[in-house]
N, C-alpha and C. Protein backbone atom coordinates (compact mmCIF):
# COMPACT_ATOMS: atom_id res chain seq x y z
N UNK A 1 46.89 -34.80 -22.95
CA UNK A 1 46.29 -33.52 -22.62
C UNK A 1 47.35 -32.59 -22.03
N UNK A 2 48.11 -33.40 -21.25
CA UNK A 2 49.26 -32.39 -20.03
C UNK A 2 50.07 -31.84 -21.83
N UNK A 3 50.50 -32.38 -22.60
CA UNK A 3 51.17 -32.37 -23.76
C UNK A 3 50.58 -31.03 -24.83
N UNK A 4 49.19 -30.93 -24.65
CA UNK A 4 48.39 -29.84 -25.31
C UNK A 4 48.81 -28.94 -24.52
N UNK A 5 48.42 -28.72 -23.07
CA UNK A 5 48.34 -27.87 -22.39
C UNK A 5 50.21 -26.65 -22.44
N UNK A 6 51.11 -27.74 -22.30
CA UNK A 6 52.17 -26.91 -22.26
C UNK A 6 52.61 -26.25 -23.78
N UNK A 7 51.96 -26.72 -24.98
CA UNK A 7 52.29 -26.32 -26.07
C UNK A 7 50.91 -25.19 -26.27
N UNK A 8 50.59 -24.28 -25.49
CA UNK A 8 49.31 -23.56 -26.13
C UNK A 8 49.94 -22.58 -25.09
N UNK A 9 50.11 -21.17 -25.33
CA UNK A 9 50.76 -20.16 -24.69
C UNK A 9 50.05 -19.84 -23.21
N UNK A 10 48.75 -19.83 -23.29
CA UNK A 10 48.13 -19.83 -22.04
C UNK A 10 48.60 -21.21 -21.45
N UNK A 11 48.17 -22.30 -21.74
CA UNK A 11 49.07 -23.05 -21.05
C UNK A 11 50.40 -23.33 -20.67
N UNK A 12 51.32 -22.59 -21.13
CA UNK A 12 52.84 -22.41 -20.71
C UNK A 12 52.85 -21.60 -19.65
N UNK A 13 51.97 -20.30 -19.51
CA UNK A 13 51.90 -19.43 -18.81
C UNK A 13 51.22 -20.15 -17.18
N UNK A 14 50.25 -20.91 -17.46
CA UNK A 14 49.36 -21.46 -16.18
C UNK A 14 50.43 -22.35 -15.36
N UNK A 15 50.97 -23.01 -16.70
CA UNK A 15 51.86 -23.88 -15.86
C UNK A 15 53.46 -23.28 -15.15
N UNK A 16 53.67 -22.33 -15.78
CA UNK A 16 54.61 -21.47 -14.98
C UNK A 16 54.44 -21.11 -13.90
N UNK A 17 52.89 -20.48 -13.74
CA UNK A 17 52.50 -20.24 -12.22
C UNK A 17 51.85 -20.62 -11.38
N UNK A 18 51.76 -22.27 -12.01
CA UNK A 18 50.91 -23.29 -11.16
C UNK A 18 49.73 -22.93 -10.66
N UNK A 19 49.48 -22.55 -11.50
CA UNK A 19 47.41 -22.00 -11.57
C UNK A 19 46.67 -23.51 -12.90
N UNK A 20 45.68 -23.41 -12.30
CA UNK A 20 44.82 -24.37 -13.49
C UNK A 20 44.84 -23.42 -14.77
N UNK A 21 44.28 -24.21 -16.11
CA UNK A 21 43.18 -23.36 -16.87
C UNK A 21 42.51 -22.57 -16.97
N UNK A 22 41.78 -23.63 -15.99
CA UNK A 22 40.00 -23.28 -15.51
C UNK A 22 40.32 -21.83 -14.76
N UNK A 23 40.66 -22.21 -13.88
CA UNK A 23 40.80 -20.95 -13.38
C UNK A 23 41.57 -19.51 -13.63
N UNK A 24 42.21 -19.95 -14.42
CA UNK A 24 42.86 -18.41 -15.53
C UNK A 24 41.75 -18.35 -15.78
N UNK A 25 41.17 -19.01 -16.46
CA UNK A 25 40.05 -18.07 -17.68
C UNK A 25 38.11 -18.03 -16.42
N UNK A 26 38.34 -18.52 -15.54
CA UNK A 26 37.38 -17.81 -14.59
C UNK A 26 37.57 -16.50 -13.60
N UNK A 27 38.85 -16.30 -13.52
CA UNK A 27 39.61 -14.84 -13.15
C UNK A 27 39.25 -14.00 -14.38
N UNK A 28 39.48 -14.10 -15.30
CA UNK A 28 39.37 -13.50 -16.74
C UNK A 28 38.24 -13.04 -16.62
N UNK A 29 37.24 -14.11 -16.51
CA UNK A 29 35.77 -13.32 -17.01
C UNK A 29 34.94 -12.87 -15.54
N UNK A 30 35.56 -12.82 -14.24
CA UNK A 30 35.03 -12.53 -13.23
C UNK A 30 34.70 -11.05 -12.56
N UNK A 31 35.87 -10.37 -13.54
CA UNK A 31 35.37 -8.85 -13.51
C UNK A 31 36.20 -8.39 -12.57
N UNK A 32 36.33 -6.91 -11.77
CA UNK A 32 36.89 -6.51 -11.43
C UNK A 32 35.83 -7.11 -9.46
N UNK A 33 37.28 -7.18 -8.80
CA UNK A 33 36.84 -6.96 -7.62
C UNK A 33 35.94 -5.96 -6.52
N UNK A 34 35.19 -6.22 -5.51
CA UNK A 34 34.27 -5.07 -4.97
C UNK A 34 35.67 -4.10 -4.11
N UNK A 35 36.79 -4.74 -3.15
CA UNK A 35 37.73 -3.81 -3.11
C UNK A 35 38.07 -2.87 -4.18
N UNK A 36 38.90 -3.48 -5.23
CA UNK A 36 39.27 -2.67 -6.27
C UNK A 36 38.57 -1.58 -6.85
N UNK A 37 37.23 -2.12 -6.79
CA UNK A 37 35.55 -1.10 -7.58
C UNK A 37 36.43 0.27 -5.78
N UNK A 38 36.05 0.34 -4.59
CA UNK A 38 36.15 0.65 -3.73
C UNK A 38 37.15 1.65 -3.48
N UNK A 39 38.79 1.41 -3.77
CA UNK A 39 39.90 1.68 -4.10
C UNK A 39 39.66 2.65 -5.37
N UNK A 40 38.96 2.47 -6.10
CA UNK A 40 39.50 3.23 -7.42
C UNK A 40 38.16 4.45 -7.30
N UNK A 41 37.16 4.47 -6.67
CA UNK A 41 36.22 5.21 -5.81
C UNK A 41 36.89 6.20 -4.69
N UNK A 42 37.30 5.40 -3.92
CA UNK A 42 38.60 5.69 -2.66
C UNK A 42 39.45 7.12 -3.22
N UNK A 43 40.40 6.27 -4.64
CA UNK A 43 40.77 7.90 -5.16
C UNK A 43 40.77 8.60 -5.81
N UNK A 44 39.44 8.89 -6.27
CA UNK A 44 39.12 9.94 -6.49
C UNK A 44 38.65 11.32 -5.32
N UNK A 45 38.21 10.46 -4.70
CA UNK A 45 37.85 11.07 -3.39
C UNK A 45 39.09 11.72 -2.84
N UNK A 46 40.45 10.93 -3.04
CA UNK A 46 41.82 11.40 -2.47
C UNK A 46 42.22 12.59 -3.36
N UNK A 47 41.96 12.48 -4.43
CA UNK A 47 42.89 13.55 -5.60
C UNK A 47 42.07 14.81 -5.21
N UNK A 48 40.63 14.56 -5.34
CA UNK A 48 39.78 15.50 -4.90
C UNK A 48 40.08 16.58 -3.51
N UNK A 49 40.47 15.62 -2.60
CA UNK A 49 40.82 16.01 -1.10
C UNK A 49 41.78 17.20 -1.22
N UNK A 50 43.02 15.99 -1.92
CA UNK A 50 44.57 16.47 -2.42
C UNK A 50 44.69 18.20 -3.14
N UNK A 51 43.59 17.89 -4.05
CA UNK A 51 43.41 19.13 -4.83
C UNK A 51 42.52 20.27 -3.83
N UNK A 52 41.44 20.17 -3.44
CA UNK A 52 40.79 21.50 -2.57
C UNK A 52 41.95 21.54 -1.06
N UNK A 53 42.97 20.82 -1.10
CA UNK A 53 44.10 21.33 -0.11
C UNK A 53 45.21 21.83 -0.80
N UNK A 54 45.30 22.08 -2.09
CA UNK A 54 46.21 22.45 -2.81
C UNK A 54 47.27 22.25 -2.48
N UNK A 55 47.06 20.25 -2.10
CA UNK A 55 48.50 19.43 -2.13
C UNK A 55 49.07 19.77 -1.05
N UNK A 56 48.68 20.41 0.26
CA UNK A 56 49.12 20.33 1.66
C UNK A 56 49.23 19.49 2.47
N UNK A 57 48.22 18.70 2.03
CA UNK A 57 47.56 17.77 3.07
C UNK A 57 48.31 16.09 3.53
N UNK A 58 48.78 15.69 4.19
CA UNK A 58 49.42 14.18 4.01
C UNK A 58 48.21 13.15 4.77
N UNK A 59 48.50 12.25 4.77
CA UNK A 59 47.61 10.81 4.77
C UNK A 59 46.79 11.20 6.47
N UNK A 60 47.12 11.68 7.40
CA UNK A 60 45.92 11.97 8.46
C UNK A 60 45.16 13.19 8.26
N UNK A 61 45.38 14.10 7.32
CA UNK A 61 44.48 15.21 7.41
C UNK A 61 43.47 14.95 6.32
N UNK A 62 44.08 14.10 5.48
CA UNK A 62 43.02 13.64 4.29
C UNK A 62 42.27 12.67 4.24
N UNK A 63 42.48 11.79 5.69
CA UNK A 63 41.59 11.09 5.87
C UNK A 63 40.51 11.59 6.89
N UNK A 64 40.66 12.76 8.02
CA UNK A 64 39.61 13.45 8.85
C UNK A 64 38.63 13.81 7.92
N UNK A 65 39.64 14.46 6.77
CA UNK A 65 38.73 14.84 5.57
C UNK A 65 37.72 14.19 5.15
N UNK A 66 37.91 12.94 4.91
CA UNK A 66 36.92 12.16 4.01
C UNK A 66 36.26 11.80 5.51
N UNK A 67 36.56 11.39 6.46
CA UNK A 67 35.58 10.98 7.22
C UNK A 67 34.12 11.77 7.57
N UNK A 68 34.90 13.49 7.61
CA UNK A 68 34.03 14.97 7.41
C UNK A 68 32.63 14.71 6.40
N UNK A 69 33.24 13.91 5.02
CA UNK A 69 32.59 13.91 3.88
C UNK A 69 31.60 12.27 4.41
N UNK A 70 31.80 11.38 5.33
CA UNK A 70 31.29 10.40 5.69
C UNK A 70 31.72 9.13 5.06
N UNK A 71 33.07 9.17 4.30
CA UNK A 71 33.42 7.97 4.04
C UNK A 71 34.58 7.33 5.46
N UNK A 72 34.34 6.04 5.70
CA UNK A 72 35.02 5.50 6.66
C UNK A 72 36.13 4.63 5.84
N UNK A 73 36.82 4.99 6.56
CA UNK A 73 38.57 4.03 5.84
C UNK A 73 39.55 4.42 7.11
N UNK A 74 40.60 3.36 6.43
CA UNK A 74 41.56 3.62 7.62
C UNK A 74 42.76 4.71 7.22
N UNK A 75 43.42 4.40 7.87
CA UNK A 75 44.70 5.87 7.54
C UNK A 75 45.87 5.22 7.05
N UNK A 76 45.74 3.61 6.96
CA UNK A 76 46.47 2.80 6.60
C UNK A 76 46.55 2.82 4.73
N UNK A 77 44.98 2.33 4.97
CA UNK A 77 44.42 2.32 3.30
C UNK A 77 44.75 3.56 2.37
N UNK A 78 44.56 4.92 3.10
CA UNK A 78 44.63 6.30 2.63
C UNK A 78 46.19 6.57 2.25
N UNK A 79 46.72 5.77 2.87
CA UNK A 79 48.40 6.10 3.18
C UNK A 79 48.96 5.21 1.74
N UNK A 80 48.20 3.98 1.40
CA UNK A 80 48.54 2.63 0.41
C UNK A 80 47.89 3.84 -0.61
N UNK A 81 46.76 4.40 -0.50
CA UNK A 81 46.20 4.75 -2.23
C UNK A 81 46.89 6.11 -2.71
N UNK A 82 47.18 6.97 -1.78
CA UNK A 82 48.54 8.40 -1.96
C UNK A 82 49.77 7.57 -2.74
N UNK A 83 49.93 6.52 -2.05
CA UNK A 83 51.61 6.10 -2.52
C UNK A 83 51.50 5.58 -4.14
N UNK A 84 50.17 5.05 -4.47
CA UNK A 84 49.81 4.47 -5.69
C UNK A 84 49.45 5.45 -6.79
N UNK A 85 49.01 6.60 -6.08
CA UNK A 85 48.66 7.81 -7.06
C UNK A 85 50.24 8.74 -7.44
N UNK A 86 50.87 8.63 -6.30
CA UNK A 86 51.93 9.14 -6.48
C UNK A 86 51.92 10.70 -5.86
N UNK A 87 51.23 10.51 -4.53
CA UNK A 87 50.55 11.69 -3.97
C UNK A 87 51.74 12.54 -3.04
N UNK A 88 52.19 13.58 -2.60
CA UNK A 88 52.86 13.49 -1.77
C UNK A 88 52.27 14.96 -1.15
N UNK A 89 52.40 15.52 0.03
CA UNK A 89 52.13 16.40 0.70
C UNK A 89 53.86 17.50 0.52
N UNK A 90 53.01 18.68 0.15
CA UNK A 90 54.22 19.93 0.16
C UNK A 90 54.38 20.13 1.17
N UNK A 91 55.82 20.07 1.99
CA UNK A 91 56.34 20.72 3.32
C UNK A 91 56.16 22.17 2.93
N UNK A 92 56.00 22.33 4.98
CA UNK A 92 55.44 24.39 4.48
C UNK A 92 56.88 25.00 4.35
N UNK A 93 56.91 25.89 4.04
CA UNK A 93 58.13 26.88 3.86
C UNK A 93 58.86 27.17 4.75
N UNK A 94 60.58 27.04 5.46
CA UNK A 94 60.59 27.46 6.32
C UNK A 94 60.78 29.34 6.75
N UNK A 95 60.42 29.54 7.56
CA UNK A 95 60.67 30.90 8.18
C UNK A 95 62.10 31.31 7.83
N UNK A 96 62.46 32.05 7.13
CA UNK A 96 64.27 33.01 7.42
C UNK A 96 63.91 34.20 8.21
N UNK A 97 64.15 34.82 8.73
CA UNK A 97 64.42 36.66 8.84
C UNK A 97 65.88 36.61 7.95
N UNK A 98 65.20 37.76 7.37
CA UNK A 98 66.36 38.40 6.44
C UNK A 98 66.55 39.91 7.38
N UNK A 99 65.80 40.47 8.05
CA UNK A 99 66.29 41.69 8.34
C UNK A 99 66.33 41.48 9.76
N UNK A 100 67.36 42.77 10.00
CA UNK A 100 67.58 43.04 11.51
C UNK A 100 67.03 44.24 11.84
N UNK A 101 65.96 44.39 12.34
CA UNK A 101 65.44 45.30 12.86
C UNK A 101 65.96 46.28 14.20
N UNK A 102 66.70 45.40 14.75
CA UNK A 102 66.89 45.82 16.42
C UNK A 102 68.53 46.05 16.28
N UNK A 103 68.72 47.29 15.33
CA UNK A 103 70.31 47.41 15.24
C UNK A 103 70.24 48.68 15.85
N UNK A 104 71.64 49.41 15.94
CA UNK A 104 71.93 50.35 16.48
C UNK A 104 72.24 51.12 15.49
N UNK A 105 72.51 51.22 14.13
CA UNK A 105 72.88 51.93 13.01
C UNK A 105 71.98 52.85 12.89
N UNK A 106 72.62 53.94 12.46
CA UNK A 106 71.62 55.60 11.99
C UNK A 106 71.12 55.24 10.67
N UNK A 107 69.83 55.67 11.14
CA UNK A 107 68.35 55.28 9.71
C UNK A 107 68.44 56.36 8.86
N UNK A 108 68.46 56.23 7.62
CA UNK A 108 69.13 57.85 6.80
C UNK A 108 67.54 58.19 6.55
N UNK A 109 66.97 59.20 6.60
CA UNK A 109 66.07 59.81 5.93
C UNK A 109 65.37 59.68 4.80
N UNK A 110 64.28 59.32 5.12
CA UNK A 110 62.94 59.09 3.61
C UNK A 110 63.31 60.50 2.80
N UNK A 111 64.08 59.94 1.97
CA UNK A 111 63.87 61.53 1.01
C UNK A 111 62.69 61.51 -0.56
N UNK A 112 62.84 59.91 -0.64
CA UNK A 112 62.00 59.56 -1.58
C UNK A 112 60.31 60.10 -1.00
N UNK A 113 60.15 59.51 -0.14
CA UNK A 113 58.65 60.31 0.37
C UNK A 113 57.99 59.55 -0.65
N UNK A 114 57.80 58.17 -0.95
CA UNK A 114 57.06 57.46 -1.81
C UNK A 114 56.98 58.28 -3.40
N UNK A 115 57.72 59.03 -3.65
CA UNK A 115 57.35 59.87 -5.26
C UNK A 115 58.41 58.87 -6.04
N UNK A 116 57.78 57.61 -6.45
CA UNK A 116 58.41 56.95 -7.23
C UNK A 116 58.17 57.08 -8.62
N UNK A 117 58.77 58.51 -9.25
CA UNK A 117 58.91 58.70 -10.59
C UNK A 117 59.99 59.86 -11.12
N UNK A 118 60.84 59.56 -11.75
CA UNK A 118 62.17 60.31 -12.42
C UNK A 118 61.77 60.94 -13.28
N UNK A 119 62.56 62.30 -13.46
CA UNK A 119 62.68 63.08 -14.74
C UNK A 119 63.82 62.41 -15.45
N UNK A 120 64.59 61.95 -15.16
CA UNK A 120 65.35 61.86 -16.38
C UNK A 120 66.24 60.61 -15.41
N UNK A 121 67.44 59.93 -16.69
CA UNK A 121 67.62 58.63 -16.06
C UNK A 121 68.93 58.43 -14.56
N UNK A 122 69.40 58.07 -14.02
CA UNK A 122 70.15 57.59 -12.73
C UNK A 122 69.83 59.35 -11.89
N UNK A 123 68.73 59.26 -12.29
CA UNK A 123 68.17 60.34 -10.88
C UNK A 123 67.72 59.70 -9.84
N UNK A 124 66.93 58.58 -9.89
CA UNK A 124 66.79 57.91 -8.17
C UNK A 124 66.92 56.55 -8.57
N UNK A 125 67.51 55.53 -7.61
CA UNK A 125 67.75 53.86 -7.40
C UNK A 125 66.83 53.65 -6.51
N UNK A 126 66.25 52.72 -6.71
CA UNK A 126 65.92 51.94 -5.15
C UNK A 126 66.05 50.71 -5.35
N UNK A 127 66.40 50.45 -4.54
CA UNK A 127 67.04 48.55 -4.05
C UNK A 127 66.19 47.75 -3.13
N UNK A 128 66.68 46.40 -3.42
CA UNK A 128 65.86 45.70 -2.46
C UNK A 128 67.18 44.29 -2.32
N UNK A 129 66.72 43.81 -1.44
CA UNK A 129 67.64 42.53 -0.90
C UNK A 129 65.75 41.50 -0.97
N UNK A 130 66.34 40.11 -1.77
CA UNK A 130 65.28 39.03 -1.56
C UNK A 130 66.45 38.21 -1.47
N UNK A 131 65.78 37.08 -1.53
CA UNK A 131 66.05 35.39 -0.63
C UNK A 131 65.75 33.99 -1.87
N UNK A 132 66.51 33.52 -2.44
CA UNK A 132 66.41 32.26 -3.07
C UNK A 132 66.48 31.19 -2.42
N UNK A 133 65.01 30.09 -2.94
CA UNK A 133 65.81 28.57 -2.43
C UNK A 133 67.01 27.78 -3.30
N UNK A 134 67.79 27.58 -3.01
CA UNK A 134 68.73 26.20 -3.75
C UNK A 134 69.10 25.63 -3.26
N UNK A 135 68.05 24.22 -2.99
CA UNK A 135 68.39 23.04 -2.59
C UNK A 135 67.90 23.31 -0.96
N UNK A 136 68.63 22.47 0.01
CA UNK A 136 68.56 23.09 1.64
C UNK A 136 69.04 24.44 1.40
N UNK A 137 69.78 25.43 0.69
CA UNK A 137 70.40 26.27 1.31
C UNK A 137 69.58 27.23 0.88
N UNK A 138 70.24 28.87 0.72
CA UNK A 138 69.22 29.81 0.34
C UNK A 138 70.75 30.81 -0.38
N UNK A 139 70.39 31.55 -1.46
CA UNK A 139 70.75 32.38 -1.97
C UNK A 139 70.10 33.55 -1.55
N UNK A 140 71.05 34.79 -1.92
CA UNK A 140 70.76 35.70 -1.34
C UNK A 140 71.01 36.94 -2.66
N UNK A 141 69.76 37.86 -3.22
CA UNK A 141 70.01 38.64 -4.48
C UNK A 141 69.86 39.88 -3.80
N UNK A 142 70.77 41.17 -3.97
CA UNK A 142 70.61 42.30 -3.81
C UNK A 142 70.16 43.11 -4.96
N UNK A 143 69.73 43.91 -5.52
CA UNK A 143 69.73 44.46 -7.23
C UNK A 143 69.20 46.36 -6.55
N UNK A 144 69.79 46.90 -7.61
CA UNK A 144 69.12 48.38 -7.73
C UNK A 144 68.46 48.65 -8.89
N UNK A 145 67.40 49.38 -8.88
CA UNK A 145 66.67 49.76 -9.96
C UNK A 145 66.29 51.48 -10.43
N UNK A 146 66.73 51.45 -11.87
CA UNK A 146 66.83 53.34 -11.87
C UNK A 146 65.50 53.71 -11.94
N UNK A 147 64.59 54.40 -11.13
CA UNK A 147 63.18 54.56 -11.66
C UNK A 147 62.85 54.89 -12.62
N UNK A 148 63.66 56.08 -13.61
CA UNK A 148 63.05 56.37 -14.45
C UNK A 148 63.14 55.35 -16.42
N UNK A 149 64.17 54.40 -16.25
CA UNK A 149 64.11 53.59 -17.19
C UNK A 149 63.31 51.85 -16.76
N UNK A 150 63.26 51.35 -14.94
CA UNK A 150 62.53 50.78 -14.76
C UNK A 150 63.20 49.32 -14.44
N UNK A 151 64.66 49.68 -14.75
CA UNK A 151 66.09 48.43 -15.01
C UNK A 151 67.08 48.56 -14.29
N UNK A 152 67.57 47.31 -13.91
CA UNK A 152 68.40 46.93 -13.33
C UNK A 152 69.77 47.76 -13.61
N UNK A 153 70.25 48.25 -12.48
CA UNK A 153 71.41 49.06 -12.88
C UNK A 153 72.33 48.25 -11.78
N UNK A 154 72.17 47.42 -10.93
CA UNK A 154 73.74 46.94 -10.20
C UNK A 154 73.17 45.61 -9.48
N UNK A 155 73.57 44.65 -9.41
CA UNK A 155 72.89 43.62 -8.79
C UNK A 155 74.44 42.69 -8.18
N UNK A 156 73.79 41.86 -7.23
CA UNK A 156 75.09 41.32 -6.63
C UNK A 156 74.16 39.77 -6.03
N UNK A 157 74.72 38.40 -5.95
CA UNK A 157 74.20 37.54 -5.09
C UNK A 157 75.40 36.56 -4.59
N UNK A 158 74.84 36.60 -3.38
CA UNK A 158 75.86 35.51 -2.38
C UNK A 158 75.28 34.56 -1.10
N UNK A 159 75.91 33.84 -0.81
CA UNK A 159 74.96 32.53 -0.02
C UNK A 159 75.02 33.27 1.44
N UNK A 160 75.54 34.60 1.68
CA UNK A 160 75.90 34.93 3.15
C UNK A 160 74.31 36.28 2.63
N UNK A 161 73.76 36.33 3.95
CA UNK A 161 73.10 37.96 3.60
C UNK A 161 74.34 39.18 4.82
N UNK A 162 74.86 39.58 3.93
CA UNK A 162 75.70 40.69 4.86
C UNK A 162 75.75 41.98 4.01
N UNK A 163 77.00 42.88 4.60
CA UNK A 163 77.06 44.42 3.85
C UNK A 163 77.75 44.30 2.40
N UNK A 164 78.37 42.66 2.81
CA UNK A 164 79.26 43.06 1.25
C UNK A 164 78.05 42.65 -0.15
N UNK A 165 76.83 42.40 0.33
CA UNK A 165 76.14 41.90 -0.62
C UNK A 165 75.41 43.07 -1.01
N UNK A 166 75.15 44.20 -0.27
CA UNK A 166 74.40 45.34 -0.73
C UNK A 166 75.85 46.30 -1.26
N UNK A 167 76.46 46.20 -0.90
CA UNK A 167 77.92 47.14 -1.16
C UNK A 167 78.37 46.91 -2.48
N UNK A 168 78.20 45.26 -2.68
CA UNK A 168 79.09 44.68 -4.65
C UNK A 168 77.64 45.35 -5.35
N UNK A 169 76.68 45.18 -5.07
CA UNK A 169 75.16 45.68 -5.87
C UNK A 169 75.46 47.27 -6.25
N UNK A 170 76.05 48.20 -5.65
CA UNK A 170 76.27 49.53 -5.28
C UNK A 170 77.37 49.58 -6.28
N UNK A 171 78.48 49.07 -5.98
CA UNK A 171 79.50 49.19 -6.70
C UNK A 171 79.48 49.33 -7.81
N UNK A 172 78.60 47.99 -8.09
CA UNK A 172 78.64 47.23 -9.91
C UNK A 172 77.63 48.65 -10.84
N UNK A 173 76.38 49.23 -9.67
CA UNK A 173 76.06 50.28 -10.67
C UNK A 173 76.53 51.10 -10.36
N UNK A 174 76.86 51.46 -9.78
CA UNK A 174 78.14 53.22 -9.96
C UNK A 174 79.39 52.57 -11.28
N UNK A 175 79.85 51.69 -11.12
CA UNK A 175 80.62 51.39 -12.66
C UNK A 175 79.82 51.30 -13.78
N UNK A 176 78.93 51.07 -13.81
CA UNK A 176 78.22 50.78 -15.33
C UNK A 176 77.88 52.21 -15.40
N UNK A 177 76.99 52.68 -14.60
CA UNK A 177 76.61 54.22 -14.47
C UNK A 177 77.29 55.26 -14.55
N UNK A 178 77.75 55.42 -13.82
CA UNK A 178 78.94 56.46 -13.42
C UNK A 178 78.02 57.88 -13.39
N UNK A 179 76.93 57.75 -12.24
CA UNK A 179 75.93 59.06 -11.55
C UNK A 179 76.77 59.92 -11.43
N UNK A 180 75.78 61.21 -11.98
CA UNK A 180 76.51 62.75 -11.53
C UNK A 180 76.01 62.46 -9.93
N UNK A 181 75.90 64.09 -9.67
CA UNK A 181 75.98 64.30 -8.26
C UNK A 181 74.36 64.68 -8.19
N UNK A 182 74.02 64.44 -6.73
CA UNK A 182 72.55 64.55 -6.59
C UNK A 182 71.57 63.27 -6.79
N UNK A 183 72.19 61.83 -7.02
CA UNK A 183 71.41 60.68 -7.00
C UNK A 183 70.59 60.45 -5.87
N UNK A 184 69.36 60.40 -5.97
CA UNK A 184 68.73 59.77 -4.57
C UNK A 184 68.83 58.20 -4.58
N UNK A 185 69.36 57.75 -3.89
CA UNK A 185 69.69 56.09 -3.51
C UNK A 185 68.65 55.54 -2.40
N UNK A 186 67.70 54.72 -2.65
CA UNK A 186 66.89 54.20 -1.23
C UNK A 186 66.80 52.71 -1.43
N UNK A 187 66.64 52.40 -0.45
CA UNK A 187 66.64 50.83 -0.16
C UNK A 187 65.54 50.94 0.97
């Protein structure tokens, strides 16, 4: 019999892992476990959580959650079924200031007065300075835009935010451009 058993693939296999027969094939037909039934109940309830937090949430806020909803579990279990789903909580954004408000520099005059529309083209720029992530660090894009075509006329980016980053932006469209006299420039 021991002679049958190792020549029949289930039996090579049983005897590899020193399990009976019998009991392979009573695991087989025994069905799924009441944990497992529980667990696979468990997350849906998590993805669900995960999703109406739009993925904010990490393993103690999503379990107050479900407790809210009246399921009891631990923060242990919640923490095992995230890692199995492949769940992870988005860190929040951090804070930069990009501007300095509290300088001593002379504020030039609103000449724009919000009338953001050109007769004709490098009659007014307006600029803006934004903020890239890459990686831990942050990039930094300056760009000008001619109002009346709607496009980029000088742009500049560098990992420092300083004057030379609004100054190369300035530069680069006065060379491509080359404005008569009378441009309104605002930032």
């Amino acid at each position: 019999m021991e002679r049958f058993q190792a020549a029949h693939p289930v039996g090579r296999l049983c005897q590899a892992l020193e399990v009976s027969r019998s009991g392979h094939y009573a695991r087989r037909h025994r069905g799924e476990s009441r944990r497992r039934r529980e667990d696979r109940v468990l997350k849906q309830e998590i993805l669900s959580v995960h999703g109406k937090a739009r993925g904010c949430y990490g393993t103690p806020r999503i379990e107050q959650a479900l407790r809210r909803q009246g399921i009891q579990t631990s923060r242990k279990r919640v923490s095992r079924l995230r890692r199995e789903l492949g769940l992870r909580a988005k860190g929040r954004r951090r804070f930069h200031a990009t501007t300095d408000s509290k300088h001593s520099y002379a504020v030039a005059p609103n000449r724009l007065n919000r009338r953001f529309v050109a007769a004709r083209p490098d009659e007014i720029w307006v600029g803006d300075v934004t903020y890239l992530r890459r990686g831990p660090d942050w990039l930094y894009l300056a760009f000008l835009l001619d109002v009346h075509s709607r496009r980029i006329v000088g742009w500049s980016v560098r990992n420092r935010l300083d004057e030379h980053l609004t100054l190369e932006a300035l530069r680069r469209a006065v060379e491509s451009r080359r404005p008569s006299a009378g441009l309104i420039h605002h930032t």
